[in-house]
N, C-alpha and C. Protein backbone atom coordinates (compact mmCIF):
# COMPACT_ATOMS: atom_id res chain seq x y z
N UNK A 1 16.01 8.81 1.63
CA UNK A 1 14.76 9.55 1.66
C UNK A 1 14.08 9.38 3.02
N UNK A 2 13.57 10.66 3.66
CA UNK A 2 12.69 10.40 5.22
C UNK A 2 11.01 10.77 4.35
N UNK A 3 10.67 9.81 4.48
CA UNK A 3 9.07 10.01 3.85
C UNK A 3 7.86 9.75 5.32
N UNK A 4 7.37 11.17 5.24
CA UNK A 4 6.12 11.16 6.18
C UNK A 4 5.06 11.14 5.77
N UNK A 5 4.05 10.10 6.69
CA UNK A 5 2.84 9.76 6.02
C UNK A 5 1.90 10.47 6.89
N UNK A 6 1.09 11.44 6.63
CA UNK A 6 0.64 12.25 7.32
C UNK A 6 -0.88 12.64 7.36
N UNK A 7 -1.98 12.89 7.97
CA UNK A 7 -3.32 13.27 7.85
C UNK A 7 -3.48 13.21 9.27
N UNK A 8 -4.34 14.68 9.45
CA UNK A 8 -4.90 14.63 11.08
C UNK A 8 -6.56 13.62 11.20
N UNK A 9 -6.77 13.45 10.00
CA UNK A 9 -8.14 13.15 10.17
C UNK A 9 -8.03 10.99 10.36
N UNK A 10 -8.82 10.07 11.35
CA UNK A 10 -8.30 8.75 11.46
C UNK A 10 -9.06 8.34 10.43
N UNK A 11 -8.60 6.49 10.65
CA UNK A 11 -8.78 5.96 9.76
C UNK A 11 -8.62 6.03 8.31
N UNK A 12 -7.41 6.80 7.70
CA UNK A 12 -7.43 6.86 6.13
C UNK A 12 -6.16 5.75 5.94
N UNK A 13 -5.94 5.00 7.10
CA UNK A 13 -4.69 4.29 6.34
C UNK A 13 -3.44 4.90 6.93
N UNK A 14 -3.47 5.47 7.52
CA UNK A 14 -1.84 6.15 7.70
C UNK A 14 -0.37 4.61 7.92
N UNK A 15 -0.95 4.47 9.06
CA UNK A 15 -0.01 2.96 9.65
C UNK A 15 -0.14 1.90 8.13
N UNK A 16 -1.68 2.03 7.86
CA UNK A 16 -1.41 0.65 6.85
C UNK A 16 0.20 0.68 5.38
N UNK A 17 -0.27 2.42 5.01
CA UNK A 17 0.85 2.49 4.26
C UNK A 17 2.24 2.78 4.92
N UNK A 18 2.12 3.05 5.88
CA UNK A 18 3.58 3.07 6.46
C UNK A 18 4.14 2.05 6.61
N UNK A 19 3.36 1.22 6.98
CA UNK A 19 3.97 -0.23 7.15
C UNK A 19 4.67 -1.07 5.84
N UNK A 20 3.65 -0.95 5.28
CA UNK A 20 3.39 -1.71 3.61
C UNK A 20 4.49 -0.97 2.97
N UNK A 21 4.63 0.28 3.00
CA UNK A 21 5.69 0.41 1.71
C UNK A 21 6.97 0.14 2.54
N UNK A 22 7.01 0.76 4.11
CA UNK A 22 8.55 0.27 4.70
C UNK A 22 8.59 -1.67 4.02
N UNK A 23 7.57 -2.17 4.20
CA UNK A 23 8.27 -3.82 4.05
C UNK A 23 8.63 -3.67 2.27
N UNK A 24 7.69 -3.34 1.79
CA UNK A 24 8.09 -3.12 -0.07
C UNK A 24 9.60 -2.97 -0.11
N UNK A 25 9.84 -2.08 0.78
CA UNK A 25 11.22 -0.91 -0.07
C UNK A 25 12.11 -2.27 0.66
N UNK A 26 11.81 -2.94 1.69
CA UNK A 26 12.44 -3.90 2.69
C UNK A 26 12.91 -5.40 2.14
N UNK A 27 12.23 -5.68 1.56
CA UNK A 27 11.48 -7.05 0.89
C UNK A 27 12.71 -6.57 -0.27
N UNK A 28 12.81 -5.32 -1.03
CA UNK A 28 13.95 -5.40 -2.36
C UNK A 28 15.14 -4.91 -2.05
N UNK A 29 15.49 -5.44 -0.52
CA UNK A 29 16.57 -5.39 -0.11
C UNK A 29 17.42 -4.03 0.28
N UNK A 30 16.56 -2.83 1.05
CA UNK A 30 17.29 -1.77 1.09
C UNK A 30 16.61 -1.88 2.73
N UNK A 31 17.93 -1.04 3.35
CA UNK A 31 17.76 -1.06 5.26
C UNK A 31 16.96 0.07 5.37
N UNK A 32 16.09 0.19 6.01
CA UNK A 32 14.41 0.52 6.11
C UNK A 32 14.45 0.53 7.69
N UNK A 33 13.72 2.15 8.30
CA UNK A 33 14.01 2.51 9.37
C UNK A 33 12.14 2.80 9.42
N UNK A 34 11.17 2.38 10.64
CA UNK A 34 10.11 2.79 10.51
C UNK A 34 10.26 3.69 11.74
N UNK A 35 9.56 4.77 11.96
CA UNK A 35 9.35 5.57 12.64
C UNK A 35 8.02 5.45 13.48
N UNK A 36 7.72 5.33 15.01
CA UNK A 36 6.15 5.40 15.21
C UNK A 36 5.77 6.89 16.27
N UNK A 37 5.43 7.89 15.33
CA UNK A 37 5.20 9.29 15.52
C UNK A 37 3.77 9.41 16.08
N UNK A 38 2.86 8.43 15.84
CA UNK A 38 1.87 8.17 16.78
C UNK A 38 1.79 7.68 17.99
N UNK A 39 1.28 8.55 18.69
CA UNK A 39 0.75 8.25 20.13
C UNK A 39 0.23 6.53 20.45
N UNK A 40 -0.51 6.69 19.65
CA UNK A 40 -1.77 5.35 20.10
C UNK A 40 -0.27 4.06 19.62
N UNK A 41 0.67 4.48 18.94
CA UNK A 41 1.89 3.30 18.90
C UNK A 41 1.00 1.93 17.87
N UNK A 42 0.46 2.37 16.60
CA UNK A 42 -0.26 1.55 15.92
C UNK A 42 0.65 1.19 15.08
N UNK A 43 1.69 0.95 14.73
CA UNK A 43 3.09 0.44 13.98
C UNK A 43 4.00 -0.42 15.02
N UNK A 44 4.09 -0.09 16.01
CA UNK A 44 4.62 -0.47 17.40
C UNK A 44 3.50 -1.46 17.76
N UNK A 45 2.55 -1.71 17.46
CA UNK A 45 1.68 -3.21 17.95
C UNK A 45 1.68 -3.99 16.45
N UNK A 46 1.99 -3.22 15.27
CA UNK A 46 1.64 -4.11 14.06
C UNK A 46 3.13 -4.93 14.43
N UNK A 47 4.05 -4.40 14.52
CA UNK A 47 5.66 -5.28 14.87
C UNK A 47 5.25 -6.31 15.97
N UNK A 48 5.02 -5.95 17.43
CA UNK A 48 4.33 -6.39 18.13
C UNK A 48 3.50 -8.35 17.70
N UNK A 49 2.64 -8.04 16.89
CA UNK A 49 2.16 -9.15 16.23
C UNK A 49 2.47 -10.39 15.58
N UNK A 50 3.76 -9.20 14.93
CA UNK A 50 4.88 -10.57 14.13
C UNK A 50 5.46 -11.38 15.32
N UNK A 51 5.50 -13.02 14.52
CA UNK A 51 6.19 -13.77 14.34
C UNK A 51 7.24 -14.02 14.07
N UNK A 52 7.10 -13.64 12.75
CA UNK A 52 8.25 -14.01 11.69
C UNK A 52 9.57 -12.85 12.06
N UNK A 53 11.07 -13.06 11.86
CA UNK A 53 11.87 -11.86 11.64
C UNK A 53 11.45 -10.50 11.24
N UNK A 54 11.71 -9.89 11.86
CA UNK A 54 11.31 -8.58 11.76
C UNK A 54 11.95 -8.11 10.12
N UNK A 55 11.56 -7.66 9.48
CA UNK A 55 12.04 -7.37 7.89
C UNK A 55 12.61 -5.51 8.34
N UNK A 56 12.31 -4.82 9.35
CA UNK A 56 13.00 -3.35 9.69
C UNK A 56 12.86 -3.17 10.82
N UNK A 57 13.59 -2.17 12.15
CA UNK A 57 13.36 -1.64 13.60
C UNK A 57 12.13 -0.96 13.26
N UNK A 58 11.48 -0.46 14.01
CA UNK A 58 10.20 0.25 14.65
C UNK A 58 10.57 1.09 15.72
N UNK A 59 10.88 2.21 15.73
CA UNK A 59 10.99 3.15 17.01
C UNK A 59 10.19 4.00 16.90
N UNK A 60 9.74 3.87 18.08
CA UNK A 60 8.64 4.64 19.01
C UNK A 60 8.60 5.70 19.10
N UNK A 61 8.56 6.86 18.87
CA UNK A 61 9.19 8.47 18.91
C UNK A 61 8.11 9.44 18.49
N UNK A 62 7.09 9.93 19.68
CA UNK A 62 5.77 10.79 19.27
C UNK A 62 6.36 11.38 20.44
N UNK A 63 7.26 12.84 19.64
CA UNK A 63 7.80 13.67 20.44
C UNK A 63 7.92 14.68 19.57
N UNK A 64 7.66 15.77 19.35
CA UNK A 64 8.33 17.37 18.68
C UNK A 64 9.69 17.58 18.51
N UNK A 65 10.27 17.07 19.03
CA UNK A 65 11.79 16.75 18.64
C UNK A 65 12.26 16.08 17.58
N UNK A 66 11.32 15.51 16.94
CA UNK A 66 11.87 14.60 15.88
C UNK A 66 12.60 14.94 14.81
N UNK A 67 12.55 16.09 14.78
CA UNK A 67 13.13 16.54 13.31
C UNK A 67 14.51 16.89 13.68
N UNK A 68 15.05 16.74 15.01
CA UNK A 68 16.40 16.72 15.84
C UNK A 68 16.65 15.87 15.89
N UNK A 69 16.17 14.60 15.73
CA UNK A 69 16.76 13.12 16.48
C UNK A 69 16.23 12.03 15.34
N UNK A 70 15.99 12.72 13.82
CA UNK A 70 15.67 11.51 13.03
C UNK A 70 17.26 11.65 12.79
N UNK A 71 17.81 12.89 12.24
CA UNK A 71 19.19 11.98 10.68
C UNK A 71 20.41 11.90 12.02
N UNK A 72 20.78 12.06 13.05
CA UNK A 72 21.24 11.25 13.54
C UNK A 72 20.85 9.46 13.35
N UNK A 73 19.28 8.72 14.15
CA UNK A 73 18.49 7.52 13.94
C UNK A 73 19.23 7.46 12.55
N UNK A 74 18.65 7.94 11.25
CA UNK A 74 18.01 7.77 9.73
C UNK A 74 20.01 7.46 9.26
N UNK A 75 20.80 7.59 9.89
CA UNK A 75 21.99 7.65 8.75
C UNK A 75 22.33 6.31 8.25
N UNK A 76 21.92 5.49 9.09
CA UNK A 76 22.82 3.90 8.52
C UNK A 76 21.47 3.70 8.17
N UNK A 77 20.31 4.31 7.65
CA UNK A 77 19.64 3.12 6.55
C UNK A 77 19.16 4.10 5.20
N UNK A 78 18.59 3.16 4.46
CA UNK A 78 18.53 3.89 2.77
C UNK A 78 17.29 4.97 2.97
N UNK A 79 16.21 4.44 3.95
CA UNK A 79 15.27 5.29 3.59
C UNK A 79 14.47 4.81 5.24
N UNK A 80 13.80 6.30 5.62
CA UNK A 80 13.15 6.07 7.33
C UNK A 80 11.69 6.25 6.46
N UNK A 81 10.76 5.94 7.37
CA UNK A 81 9.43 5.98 7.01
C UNK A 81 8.77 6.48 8.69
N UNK A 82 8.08 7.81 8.61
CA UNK A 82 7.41 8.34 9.76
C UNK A 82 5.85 7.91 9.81
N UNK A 83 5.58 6.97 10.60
CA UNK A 83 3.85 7.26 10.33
C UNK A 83 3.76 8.19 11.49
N UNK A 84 2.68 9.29 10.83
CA UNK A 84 2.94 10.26 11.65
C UNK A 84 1.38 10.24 12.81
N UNK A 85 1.06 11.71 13.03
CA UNK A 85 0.45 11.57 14.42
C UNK A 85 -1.09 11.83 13.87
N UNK A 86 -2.17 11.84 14.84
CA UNK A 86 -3.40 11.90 14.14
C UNK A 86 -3.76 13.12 14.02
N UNK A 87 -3.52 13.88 14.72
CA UNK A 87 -3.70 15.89 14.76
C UNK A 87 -2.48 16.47 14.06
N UNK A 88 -2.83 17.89 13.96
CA UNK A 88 -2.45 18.60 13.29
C UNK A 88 -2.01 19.36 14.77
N UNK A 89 -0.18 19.38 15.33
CA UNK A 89 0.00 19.90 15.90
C UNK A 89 1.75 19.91 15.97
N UNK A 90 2.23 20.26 17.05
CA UNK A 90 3.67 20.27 16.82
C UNK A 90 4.58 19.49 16.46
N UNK A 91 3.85 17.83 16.90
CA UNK A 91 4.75 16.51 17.06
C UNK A 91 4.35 16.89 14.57
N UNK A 92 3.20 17.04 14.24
CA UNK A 92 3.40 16.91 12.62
C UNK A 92 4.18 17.81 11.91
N UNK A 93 4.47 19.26 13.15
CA UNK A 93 5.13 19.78 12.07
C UNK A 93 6.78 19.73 12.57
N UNK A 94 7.03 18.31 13.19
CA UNK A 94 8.01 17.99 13.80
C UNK A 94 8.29 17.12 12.43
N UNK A 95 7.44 16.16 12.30
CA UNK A 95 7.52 15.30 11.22
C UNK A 95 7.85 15.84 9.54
N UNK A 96 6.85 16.87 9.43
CA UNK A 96 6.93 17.26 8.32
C UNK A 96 8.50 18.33 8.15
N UNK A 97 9.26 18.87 8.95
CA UNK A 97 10.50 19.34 8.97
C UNK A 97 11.54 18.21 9.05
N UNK A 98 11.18 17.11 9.31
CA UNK A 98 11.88 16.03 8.95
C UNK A 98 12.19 15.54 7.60
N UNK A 99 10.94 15.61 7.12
CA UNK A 99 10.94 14.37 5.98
C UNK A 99 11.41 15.76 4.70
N UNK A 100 11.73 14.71 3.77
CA UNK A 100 11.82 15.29 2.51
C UNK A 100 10.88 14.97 1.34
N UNK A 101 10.13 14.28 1.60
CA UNK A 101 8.48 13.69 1.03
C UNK A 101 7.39 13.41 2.28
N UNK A 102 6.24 13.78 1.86
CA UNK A 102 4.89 13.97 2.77
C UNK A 102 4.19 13.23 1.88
N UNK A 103 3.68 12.53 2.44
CA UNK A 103 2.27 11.83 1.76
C UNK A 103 1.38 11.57 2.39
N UNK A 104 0.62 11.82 1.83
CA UNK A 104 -1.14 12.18 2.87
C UNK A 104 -2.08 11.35 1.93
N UNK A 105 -2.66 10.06 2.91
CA UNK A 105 -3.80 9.60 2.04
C UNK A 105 -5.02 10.09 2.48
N UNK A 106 -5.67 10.09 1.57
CA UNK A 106 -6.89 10.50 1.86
C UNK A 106 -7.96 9.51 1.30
N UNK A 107 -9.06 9.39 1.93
CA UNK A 107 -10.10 8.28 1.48
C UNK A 107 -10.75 9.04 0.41
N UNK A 108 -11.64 8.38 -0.34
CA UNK A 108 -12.44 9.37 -1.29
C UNK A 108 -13.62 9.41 -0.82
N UNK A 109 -13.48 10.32 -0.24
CA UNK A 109 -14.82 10.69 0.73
C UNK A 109 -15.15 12.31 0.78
N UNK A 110 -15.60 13.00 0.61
CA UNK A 110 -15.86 14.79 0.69
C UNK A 110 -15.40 15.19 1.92
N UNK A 111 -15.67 14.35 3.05
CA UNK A 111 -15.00 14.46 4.24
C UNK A 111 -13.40 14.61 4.54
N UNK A 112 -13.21 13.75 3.82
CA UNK A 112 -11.80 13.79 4.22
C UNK A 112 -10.74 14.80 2.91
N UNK A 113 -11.50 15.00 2.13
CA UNK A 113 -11.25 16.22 0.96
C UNK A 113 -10.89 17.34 1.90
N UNK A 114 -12.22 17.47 2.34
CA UNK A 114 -12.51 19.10 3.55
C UNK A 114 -11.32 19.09 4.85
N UNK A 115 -11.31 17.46 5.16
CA UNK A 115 -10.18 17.42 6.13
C UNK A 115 -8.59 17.93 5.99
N UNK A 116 -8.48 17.55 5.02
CA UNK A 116 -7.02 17.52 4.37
C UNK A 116 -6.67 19.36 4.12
N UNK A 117 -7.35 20.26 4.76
CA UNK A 117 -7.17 21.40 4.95
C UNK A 117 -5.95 22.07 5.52
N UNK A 118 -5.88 21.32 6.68
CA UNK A 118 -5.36 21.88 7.68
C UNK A 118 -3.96 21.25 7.42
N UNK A 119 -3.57 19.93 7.42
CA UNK A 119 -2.16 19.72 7.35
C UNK A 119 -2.02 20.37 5.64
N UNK A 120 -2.60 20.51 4.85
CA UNK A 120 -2.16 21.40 3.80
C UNK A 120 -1.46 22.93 4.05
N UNK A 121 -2.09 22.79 4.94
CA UNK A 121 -1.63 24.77 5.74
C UNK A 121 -0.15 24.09 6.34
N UNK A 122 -0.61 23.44 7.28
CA UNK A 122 1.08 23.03 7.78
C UNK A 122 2.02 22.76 7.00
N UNK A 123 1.73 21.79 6.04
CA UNK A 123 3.24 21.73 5.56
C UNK A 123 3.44 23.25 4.44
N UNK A 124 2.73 23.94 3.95
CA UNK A 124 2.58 25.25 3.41
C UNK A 124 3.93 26.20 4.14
N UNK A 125 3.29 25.91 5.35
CA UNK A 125 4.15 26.59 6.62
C UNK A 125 5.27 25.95 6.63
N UNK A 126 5.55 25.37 6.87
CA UNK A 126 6.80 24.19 6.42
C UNK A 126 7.29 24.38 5.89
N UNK A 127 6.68 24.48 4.66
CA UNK A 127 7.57 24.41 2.74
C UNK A 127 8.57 25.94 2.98
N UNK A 128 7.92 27.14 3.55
CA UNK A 128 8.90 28.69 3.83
C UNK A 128 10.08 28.69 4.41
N UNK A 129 10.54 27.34 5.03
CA UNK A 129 12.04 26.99 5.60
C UNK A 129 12.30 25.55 5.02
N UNK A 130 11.40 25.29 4.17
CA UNK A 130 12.50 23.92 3.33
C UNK A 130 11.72 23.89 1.71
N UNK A 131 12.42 24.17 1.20
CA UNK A 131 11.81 24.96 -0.20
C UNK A 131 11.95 23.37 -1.21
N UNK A 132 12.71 22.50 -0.68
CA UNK A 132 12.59 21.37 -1.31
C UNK A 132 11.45 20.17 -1.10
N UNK A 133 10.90 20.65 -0.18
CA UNK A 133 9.91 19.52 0.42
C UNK A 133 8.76 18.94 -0.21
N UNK A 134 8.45 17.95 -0.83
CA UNK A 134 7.86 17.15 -2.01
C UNK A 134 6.33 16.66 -1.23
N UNK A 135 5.32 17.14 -1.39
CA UNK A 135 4.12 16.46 -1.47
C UNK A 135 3.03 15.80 -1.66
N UNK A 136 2.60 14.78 -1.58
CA UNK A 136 1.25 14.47 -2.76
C UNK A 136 0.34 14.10 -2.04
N UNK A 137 -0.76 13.39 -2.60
CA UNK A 137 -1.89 13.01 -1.58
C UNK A 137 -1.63 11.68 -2.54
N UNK A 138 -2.66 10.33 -1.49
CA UNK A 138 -2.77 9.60 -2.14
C UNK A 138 -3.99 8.90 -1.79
N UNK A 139 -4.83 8.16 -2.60
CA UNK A 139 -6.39 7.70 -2.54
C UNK A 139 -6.10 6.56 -1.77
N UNK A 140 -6.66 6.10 -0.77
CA UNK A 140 -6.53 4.98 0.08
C UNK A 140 -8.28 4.62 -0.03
N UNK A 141 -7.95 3.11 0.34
CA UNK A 141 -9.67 2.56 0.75
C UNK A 141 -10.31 2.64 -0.10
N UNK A 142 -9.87 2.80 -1.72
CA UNK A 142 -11.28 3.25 -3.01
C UNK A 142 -11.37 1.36 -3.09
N UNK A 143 -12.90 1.91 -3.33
CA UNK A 143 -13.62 1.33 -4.46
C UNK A 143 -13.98 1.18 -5.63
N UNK A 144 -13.38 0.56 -6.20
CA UNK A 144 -13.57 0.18 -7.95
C UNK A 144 -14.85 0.83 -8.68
N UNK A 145 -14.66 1.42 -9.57
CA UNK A 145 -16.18 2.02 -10.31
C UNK A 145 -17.07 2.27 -9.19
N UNK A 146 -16.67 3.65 -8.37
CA UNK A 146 -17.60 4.29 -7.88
C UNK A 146 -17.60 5.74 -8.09
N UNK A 147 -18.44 6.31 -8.52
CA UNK A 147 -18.74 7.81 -8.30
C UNK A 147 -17.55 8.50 -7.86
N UNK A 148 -17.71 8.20 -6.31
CA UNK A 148 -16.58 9.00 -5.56
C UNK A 148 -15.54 8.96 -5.86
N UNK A 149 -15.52 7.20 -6.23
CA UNK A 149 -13.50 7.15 -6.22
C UNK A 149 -12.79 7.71 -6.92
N UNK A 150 -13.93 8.63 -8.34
CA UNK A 150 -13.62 8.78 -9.45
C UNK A 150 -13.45 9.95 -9.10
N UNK A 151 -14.47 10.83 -8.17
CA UNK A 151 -14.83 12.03 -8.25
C UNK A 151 -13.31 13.10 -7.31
N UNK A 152 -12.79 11.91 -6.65
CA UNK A 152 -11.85 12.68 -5.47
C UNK A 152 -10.67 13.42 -6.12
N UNK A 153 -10.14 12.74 -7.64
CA UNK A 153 -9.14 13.42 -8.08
C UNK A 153 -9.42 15.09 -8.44
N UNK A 154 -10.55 15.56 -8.68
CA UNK A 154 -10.96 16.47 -9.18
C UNK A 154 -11.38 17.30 -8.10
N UNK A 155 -12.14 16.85 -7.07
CA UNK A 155 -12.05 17.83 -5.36
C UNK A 155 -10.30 17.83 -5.04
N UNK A 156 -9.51 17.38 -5.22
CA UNK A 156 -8.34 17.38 -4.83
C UNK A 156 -7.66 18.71 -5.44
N UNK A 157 -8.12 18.98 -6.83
CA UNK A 157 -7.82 19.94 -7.29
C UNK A 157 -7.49 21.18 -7.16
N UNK A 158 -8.52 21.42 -5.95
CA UNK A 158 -8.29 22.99 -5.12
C UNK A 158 -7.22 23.09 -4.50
N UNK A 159 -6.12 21.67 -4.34
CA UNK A 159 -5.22 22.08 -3.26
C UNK A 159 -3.67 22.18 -3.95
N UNK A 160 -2.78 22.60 -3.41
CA UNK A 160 -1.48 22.97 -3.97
C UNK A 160 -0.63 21.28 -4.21
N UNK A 161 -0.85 20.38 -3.73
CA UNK A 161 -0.27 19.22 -4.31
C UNK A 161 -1.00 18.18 -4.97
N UNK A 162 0.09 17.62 -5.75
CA UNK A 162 -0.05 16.41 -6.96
C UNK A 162 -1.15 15.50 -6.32
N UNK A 163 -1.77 14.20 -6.88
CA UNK A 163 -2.24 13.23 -6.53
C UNK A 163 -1.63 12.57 -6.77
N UNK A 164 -1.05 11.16 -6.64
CA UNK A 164 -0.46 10.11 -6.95
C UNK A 164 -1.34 9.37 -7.76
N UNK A 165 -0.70 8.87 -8.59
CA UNK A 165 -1.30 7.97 -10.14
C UNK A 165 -2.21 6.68 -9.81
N UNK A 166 -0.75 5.99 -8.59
CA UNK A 166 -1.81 4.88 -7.88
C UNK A 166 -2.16 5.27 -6.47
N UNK A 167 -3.59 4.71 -6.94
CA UNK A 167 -4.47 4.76 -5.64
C UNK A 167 -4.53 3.11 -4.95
N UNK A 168 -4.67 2.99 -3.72
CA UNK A 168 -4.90 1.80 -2.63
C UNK A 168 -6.00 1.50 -2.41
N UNK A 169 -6.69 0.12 -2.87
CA UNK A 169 -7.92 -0.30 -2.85
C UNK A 169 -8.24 -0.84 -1.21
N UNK A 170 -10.01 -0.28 -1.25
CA UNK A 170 -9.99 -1.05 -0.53
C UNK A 170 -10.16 -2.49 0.07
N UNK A 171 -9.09 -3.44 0.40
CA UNK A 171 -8.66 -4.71 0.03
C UNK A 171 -8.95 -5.69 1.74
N UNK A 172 -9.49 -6.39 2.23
CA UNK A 172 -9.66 -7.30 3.14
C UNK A 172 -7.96 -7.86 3.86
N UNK A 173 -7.10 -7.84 2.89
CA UNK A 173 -5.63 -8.58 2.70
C UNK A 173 -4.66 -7.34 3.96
N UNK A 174 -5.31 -6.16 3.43
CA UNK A 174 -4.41 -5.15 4.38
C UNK A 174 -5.22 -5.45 5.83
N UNK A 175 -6.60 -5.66 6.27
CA UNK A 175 -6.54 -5.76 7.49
C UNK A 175 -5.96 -7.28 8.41
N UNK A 176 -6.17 -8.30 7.30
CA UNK A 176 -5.68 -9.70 8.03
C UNK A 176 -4.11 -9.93 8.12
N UNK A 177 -3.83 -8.97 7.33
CA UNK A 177 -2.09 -9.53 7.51
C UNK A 177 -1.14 -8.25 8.47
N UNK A 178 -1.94 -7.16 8.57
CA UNK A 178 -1.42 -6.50 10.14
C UNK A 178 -1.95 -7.29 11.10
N UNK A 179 -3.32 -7.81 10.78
CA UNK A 179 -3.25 -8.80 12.63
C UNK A 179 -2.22 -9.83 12.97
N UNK A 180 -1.52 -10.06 12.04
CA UNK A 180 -0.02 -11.27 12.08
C UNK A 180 0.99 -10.58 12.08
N UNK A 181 1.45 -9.01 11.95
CA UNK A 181 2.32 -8.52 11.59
C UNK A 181 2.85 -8.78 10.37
N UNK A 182 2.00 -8.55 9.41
CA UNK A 182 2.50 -9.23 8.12
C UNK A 182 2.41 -7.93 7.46
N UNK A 183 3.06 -7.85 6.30
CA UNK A 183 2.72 -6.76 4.85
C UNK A 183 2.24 -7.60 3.89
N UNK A 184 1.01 -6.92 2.99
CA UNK A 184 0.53 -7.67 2.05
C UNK A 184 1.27 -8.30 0.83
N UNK A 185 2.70 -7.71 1.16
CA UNK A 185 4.06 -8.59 0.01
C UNK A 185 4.23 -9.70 0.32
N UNK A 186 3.97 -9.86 1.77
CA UNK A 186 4.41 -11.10 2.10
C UNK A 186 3.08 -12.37 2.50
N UNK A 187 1.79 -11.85 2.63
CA UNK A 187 0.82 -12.60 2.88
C UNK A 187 0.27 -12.96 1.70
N UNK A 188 -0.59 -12.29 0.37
CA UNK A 188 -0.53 -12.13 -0.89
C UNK A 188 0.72 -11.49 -1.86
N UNK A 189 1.85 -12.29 -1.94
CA UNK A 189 2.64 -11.19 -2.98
C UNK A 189 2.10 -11.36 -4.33
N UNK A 190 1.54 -11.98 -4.76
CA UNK A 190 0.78 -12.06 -6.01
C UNK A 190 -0.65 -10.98 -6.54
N UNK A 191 -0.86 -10.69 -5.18
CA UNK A 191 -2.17 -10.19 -4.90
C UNK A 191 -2.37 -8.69 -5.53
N UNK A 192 -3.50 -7.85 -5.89
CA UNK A 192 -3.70 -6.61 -6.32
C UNK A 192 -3.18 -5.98 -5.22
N UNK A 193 -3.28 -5.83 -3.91
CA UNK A 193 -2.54 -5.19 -3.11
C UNK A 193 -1.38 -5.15 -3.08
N UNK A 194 -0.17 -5.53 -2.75
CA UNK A 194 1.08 -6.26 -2.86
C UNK A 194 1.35 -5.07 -4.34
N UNK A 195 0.54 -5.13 -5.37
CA UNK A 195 1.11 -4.63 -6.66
C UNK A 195 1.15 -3.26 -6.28
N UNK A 196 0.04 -2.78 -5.65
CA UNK A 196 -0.64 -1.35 -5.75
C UNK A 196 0.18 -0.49 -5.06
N UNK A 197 0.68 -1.43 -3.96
CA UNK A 197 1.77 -0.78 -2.92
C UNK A 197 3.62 -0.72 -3.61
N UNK A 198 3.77 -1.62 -4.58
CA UNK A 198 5.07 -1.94 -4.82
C UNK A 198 4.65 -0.92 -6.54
N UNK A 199 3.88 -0.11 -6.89
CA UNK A 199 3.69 0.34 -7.80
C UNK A 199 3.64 1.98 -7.07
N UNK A 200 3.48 2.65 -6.04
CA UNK A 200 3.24 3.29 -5.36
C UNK A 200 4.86 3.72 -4.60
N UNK A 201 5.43 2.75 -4.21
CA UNK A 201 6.76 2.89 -4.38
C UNK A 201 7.83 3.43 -5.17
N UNK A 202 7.54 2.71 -5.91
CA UNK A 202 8.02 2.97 -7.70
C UNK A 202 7.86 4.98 -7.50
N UNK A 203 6.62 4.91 -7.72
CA UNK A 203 6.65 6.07 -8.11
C UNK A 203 7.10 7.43 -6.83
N UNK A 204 7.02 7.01 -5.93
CA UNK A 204 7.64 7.83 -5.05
C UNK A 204 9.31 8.23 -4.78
N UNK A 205 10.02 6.63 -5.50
CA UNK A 205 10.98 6.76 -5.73
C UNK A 205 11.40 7.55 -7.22
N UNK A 206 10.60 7.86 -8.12
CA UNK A 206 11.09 8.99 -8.55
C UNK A 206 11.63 10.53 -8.84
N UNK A 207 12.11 10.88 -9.47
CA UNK A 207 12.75 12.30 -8.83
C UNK A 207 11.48 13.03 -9.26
């Protein structure tokens, strides 16, 4: 599977889940290829950080070409992971002709509801030359019993893809264990994070 994690709008998490589920899928023993389709190289400094053995490669690759030069990269491992770029422009719909799953988090915020416009159009555009291409959104950064967190599944509604079942709290654990190069499997594996992400997996790995 090439799974791109995608939103032009910052801060919703893109790198955090790219990272986190590449170590998940990593951690249960399958060869795990991360992709860094961003400019600013924010996956490429979370590796950077580590210490410890690297648990997958990290290549650097915020180029429009990508969708030429992943399944050459992508053949010797089970599954690549793209964190992709922060705009909505050629290098995403480089990405999104790559992957065979898109996942777009979105915060639960009205803002980023309204945001999630535009790469909806792209991969739209997309989907007319790859009729298999699998999308969802997913809630990043909620807060427990709030209004919003509740309210986003239902603004989500207007748009042509699924929501994902689990949503990603927002948790203290995801920012201290990228400053070590860590994934929250491995800093808390016990932890609500650690679950939310290895439950999030799960379900992406279904057909």
């Amino acid at each position: 599977m090439i799974l791109a994690v995608l939103n032009q709008k910052g801060g919703v998490g893109k790198t955090t889940l790219s990272v986190n589920l590449a170590a998940a899928m990593a951690l249960a023993g399958e060869r795990i290829l991360l992709i860094d389709a961003d400019p600013q190289g924010s996956a490429l400094d979370w590796q950077a950080a580590r210490s410890d053995e690297s648990l997958f490669p990290v290549v650097g690759m915020a180029k429009p070409t990508l969708h030429k030069d992943i399944p050459k990269l992508a053949a010797d491992y089970a599954h690549t992971l793209i964190d992709g770029p922060p705009r909505v422009n050629d290098l995403a719909k480089s990405a999104i002709l790559a992957a065979d799953v898109v996942l777009i988090p979105v915060q639960p915020s009205p803002y980023d509801v309204w945001a999630a416009d535009e790469i909806v159009k792209l991969i739209q555009e997309v989907s007319l030359y790859k009729a298999s291409l699998r999308s969802l959104f997913v809630v990043t950064r909620k807060i427990g019993n709030t209004a919003i967190g509740r309210d986003v599944a239902d603004a989500l509604k207007g748009y042509p893809f699924p929501l994902a079942d689990t949503a990603i709290g927002q948790r203290v654990v995801f920012a201290e264990s990228a400053a070590r190069g860590l994934s929250v499997m491995e800093a808390e594996p016990k932890g609500s994070a650690a679950r939310e992400i290895l439950k999030l997996v799960n379900e992406l790995m279904e057909p």
